[in-house]
C-alpha atoms as a PDB file:
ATOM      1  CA  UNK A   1     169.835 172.596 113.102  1.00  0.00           C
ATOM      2  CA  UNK A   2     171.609 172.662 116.554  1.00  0.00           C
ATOM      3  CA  UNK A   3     170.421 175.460 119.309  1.00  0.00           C
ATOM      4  CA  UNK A   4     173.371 177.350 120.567  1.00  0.00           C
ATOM      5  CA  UNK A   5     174.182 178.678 123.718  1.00  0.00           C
ATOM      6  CA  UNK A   6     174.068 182.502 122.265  1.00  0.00           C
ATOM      7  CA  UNK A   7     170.920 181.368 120.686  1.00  0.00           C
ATOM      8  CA  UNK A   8     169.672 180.574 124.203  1.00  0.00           C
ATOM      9  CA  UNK A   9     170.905 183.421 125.707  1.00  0.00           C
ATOM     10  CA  UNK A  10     169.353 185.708 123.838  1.00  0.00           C
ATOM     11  CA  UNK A  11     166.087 183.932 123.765  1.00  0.00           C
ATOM     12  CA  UNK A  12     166.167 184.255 127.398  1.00  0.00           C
ATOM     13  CA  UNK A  13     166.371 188.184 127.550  1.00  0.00           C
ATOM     14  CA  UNK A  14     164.292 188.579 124.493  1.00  0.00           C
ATOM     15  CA  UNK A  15     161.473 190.735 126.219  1.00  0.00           C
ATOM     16  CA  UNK A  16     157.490 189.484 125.574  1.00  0.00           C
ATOM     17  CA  UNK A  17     156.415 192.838 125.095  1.00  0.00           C
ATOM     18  CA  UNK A  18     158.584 193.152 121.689  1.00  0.00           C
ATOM     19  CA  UNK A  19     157.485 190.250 120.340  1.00  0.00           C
ATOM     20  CA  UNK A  20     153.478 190.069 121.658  1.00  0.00           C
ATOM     21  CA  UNK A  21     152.963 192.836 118.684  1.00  0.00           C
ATOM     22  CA  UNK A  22     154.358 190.767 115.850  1.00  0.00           C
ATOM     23  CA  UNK A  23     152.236 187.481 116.944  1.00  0.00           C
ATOM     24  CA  UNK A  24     149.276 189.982 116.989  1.00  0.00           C
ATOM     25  CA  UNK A  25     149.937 191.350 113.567  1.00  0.00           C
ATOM     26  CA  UNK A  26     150.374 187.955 112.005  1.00  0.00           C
ATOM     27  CA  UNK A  27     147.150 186.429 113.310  1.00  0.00           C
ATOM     28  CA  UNK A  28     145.389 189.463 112.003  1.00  0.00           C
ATOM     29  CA  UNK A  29     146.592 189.317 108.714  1.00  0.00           C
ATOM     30  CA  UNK A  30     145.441 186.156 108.530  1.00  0.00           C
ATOM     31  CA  UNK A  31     141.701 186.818 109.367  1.00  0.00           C
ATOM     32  CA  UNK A  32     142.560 185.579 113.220  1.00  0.00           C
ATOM     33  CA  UNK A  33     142.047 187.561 116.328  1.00  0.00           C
ATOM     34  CA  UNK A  34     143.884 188.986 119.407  1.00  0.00           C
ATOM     35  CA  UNK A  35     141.483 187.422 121.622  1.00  0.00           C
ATOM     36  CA  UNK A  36     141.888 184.052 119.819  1.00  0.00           C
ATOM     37  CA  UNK A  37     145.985 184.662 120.281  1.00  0.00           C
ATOM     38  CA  UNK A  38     145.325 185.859 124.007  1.00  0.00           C
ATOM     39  CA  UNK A  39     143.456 181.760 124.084  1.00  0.00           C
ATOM     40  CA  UNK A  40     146.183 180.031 123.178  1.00  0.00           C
ATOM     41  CA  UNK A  41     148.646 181.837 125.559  1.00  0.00           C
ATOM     42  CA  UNK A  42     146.340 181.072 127.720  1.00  0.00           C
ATOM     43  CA  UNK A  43     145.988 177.878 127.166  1.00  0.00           C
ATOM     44  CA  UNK A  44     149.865 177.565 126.918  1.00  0.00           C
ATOM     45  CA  UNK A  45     150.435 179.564 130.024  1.00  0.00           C
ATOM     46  CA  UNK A  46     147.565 179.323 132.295  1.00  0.00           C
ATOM     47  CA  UNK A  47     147.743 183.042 132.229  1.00  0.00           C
ATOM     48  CA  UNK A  48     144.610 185.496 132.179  1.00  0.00           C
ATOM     49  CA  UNK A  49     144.565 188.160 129.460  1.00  0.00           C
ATOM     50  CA  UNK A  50     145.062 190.818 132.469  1.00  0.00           C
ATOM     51  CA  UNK A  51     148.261 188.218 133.547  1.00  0.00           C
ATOM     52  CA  UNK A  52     149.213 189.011 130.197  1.00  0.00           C
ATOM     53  CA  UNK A  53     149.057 191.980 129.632  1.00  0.00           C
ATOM     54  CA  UNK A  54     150.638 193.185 133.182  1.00  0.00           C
ATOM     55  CA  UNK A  55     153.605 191.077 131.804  1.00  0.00           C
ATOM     56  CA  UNK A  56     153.273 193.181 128.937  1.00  0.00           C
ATOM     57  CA  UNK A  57     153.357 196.117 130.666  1.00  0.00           C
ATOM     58  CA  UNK A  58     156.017 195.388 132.916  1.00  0.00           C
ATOM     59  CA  UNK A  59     158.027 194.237 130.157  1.00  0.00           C
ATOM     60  CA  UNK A  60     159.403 190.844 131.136  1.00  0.00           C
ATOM     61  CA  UNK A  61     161.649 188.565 129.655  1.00  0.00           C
ATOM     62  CA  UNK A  62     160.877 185.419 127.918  1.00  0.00           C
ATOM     63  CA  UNK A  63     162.674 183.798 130.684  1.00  0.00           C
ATOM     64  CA  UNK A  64     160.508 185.541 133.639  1.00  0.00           C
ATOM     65  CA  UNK A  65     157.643 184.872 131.511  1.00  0.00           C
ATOM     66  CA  UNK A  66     158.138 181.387 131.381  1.00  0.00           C
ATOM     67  CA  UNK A  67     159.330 180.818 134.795  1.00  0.00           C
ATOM     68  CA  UNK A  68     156.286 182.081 136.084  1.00  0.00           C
ATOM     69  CA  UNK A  69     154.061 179.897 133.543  1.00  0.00           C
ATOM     70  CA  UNK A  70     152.541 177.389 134.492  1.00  0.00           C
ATOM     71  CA  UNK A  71     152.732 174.753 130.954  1.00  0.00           C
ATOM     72  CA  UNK A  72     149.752 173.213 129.910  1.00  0.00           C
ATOM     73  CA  UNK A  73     150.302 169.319 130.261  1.00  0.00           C
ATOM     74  CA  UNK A  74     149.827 168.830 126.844  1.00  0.00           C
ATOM     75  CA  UNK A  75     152.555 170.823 125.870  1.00  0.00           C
ATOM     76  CA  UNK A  76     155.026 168.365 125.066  1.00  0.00           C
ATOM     77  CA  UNK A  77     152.208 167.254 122.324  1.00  0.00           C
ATOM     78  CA  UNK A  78     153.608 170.160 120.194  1.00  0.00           C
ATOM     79  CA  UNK A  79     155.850 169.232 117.590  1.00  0.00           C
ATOM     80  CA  UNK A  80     157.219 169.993 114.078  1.00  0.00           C
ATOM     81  CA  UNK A  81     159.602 172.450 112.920  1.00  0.00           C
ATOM     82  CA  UNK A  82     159.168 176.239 113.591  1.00  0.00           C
ATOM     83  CA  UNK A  83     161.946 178.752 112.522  1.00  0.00           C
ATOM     84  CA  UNK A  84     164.386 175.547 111.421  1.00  0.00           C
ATOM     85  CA  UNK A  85     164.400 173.773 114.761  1.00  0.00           C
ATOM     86  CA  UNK A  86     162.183 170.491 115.340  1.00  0.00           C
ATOM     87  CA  UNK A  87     160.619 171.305 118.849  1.00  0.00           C
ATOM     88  CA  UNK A  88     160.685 168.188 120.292  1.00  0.00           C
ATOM     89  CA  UNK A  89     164.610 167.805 120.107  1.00  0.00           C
ATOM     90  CA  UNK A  90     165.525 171.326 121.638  1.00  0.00           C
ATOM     91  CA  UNK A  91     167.471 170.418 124.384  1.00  0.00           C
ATOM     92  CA  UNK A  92     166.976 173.833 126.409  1.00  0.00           C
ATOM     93  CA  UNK A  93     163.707 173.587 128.591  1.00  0.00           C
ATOM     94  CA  UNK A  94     162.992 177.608 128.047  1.00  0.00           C
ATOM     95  CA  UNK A  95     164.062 177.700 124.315  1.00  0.00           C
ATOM     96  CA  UNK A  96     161.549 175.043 123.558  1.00  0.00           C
ATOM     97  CA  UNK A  97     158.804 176.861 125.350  1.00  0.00           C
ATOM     98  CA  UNK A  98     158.894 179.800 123.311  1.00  0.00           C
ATOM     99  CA  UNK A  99     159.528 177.719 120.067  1.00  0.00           C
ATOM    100  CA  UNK A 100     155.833 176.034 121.397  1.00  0.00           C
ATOM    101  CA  UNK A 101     154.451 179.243 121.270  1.00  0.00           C
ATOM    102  CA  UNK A 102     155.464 180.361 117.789  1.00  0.00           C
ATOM    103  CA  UNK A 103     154.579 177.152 117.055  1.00  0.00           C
ATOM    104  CA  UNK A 104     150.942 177.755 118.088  1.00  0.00           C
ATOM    105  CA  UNK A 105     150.591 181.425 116.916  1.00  0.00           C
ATOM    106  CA  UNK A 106     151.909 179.731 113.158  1.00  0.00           C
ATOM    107  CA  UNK A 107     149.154 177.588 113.510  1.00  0.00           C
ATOM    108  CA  UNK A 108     146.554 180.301 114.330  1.00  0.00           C
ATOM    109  CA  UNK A 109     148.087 182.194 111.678  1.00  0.00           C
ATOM    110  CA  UNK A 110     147.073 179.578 109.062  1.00  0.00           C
ATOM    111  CA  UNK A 111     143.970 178.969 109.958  1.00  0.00           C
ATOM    112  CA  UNK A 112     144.006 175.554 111.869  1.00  0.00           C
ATOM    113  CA  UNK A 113     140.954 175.046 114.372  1.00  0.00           C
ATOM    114  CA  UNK A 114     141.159 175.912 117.426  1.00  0.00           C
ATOM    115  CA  UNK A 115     140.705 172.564 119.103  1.00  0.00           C
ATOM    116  CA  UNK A 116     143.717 170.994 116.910  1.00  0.00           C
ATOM    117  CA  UNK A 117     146.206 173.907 118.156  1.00  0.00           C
ATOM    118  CA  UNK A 118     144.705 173.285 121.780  1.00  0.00           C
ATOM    119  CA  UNK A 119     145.451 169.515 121.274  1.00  0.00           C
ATOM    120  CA  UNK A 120     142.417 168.298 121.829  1.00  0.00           C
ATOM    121  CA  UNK A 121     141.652 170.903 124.843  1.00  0.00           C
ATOM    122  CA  UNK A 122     139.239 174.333 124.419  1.00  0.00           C
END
């Protein structure tokens, strides 16, 4: 499946705040926690749980978000498919960040440990 521009585009001004309650929700209904979620942003982002939730807050876009990230080294050792894309060939840096992310909340979600989502990391 190819990424489009519009798909980009819209990724890009796709706010955190909207979406930070549906990742909740799903880790929760799958026995998970928030402060488990908040560990893998964290781990993703190298933001706090205050950092996140002042982005929260302030309602930033995915694009802000990630521009002010700073991306775990080991990112690039996320792979697969999440939402009909295969990560690793998304050509557009920011569009594969956030496709990392779902790709780690999915994995909370179903109940894969902790040190497996954080590659190896805690």
């Amino acid at each position: 499946m190819k990424v489009t521009e519009e798909h980009n585009n819209r990724i890009a001004k796709m706010t955190f705040a909207s979406v930070f309650p549906h990742y909740v929700t799903k880790v929760e209904k799958k026995g998970r926690t928030r402060q488990e979620l908040l560990h893998v942003i964290e781990w993703l982002t190298s933001f706090k749980e205050n950092q996140i939730q002042q982005l929260i807050d302030e309602k930033v876009t995915f694009e802000f978000f990630f521009n002010k990230a700073e991306l775990n080294p080991n990112a690039n050792l996320i792979t697969g498919v999440i939402c009909g894309y295969r990560i690793e060939e998304i050509d557009n840096p920011l569009t594969q960040k956030v496709r990392y992310l779902d790709k780690l909340v999915d994995e909370l979600a179903k109940g894969r440990k902790m040190d497996k989502i954080l590659r190896g990391n805690k």
